[in-house]
N, C-alpha and C. Protein backbone atom coordinates (compact mmCIF):
# COMPACT_ATOMS: atom_id res chain seq x y z
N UNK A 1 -69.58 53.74 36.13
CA UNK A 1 -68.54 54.23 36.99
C UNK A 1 -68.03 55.58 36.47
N UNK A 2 -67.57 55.67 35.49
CA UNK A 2 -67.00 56.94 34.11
C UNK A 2 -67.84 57.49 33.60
N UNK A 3 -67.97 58.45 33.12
CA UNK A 3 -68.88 58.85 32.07
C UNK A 3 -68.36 58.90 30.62
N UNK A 4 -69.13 58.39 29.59
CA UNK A 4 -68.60 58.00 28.54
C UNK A 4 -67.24 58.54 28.14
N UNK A 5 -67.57 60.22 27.78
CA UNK A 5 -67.01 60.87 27.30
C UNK A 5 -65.33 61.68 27.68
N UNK A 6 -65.25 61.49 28.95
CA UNK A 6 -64.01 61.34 29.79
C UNK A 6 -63.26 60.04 28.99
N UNK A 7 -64.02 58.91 29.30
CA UNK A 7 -63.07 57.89 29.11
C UNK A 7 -62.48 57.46 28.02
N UNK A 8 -63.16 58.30 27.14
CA UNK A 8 -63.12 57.95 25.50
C UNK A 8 -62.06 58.70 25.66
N UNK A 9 -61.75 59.81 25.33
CA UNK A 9 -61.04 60.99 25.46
C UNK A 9 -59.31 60.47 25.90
N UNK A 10 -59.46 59.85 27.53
CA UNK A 10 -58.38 59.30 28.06
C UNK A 10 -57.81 58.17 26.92
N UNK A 11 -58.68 57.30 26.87
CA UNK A 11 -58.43 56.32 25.95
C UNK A 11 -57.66 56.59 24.88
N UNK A 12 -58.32 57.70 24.11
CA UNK A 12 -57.34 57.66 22.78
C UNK A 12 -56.47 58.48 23.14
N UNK A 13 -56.09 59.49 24.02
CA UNK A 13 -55.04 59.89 24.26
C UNK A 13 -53.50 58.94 25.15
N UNK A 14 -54.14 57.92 25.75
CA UNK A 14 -53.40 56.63 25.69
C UNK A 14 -53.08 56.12 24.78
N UNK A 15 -53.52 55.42 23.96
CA UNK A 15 -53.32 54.97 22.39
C UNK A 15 -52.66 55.81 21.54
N UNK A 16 -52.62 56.93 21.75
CA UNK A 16 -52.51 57.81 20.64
C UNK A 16 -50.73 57.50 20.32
N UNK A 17 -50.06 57.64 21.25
CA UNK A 17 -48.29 57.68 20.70
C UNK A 17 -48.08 55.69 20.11
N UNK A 18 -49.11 54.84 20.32
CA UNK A 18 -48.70 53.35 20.01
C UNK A 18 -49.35 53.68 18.74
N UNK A 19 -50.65 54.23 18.22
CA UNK A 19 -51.04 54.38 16.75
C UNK A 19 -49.91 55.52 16.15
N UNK A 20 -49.68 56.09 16.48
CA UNK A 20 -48.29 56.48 15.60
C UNK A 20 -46.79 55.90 15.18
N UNK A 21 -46.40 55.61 16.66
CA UNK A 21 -45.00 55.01 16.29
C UNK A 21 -45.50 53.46 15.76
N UNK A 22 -46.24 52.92 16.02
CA UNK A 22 -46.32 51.39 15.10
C UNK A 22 -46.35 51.63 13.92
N UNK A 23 -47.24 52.42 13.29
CA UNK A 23 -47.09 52.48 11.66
C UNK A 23 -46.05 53.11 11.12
N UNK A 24 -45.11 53.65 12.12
CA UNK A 24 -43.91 54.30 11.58
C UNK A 24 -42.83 53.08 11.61
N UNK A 25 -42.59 52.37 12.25
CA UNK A 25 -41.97 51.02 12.38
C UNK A 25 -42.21 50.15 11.34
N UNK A 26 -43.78 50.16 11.16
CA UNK A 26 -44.05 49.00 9.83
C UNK A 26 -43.62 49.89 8.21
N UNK A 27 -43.47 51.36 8.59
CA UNK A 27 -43.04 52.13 6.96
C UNK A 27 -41.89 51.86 7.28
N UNK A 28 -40.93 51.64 7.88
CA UNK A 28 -39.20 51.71 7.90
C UNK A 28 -38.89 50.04 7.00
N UNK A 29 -40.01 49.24 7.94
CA UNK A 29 -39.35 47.74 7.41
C UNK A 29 -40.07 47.27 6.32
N UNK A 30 -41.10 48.13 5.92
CA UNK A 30 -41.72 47.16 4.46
C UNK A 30 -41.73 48.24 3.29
N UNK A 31 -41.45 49.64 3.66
CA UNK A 31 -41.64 50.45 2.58
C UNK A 31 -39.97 50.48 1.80
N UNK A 32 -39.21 50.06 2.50
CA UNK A 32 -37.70 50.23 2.48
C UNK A 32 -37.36 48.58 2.10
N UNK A 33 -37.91 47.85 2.20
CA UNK A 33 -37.48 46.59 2.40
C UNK A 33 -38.04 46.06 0.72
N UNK A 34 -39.27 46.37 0.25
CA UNK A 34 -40.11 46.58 -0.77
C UNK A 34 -39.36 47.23 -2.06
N UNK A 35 -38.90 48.35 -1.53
CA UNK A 35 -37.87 48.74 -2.60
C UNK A 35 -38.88 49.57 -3.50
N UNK A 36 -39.78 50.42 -2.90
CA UNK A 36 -40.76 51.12 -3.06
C UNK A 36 -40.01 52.75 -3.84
N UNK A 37 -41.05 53.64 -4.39
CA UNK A 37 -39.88 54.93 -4.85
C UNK A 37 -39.84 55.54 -3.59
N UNK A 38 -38.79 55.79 -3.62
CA UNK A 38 -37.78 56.83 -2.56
C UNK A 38 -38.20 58.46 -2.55
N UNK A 39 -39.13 58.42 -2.27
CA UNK A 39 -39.07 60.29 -2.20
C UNK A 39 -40.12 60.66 -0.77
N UNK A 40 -39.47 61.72 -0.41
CA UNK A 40 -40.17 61.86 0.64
C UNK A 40 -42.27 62.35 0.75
N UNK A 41 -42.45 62.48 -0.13
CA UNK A 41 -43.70 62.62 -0.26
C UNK A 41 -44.89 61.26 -0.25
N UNK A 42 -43.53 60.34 -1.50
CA UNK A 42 -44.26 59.24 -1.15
C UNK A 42 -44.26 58.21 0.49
N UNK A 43 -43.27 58.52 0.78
CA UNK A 43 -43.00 58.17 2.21
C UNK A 43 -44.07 58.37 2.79
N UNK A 44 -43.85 59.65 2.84
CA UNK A 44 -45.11 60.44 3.92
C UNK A 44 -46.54 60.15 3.50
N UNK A 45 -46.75 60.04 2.50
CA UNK A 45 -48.21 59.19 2.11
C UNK A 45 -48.50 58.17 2.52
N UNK A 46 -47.38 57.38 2.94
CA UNK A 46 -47.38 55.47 2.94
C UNK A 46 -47.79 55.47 4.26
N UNK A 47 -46.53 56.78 5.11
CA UNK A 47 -46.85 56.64 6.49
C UNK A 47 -48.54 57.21 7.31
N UNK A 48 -48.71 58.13 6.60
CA UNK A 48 -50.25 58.24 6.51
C UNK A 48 -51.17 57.48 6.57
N UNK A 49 -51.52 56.75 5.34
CA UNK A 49 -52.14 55.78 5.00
C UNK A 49 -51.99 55.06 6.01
N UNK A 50 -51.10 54.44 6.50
CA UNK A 50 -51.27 53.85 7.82
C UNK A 50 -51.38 53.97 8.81
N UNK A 51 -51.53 55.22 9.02
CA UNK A 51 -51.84 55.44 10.55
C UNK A 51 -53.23 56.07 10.52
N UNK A 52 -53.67 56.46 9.41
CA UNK A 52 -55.28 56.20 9.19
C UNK A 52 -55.70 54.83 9.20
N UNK A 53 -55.04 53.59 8.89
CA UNK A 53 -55.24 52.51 8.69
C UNK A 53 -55.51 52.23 10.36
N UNK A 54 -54.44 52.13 11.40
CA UNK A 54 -54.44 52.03 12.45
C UNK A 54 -55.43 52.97 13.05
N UNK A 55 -55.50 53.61 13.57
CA UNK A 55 -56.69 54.99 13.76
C UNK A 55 -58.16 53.91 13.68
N UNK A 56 -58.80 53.93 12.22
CA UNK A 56 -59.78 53.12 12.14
C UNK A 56 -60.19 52.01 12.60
N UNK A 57 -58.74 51.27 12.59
CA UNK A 57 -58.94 49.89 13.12
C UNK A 57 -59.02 49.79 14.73
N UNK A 58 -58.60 51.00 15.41
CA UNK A 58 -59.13 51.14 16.71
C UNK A 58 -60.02 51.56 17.09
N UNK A 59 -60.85 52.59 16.69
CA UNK A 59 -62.20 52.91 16.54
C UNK A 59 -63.19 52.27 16.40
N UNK A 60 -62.93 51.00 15.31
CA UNK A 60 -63.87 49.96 14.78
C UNK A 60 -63.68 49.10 15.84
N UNK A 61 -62.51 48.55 16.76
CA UNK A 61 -62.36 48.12 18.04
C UNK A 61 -63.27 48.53 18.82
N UNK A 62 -63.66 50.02 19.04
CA UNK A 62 -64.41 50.78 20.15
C UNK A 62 -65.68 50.58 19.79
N UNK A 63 -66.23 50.57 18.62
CA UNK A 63 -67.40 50.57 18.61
C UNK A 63 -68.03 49.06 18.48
N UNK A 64 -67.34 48.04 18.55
CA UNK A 64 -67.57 46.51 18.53
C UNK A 64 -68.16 46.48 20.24
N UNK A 65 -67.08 46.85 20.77
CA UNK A 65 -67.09 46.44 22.07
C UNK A 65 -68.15 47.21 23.20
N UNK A 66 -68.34 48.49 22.22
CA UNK A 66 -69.38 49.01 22.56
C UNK A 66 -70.44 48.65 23.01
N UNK A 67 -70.81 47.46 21.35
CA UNK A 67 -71.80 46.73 21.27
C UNK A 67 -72.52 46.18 22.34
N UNK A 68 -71.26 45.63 23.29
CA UNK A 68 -71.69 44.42 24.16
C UNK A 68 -71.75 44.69 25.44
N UNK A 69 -72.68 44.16 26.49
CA UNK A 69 -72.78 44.52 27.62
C UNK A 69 -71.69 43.76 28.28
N UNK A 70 -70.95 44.75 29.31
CA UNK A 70 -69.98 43.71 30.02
C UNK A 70 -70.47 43.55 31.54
N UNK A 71 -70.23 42.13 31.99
CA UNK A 71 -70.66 41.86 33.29
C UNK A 71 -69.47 41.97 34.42
């Protein structure tokens, strides 16, 4: 119906503001809650790390489902 590369495109630009603000939600309540060091660098690393974390884990989503023919 689509051609791959359109839809990919749409796709993660859909996704794209839920892979950010979720891992910013999970650094407020476990990096703070943890009692982790307080500095903004390390912050910003933590929040990183996870939204590379998230990022991948949707990608690795895309290419699973890839896999499979849908009827």
């Amino acid at each position: 119906m689509y051609n791959v590369g359109p839809y990919f495109m749409a796709k993660t630009l859909a996704d794209g503001p839920v892979l950010f603000f979720t891992p910013l939600l999970v650094t407020v309540m476990v990096y703070f809650g943890v009692n982790l060091h307080r500095s903004f660098d390390s912050i910003a690393f933590f929040y990183l790390a996870l939204v590379n974390i998230a990022w991948t884990a949707s990608s690795l989503g895309y290419l699973l489902s890839s896999c499979f023919e849908s009827e």
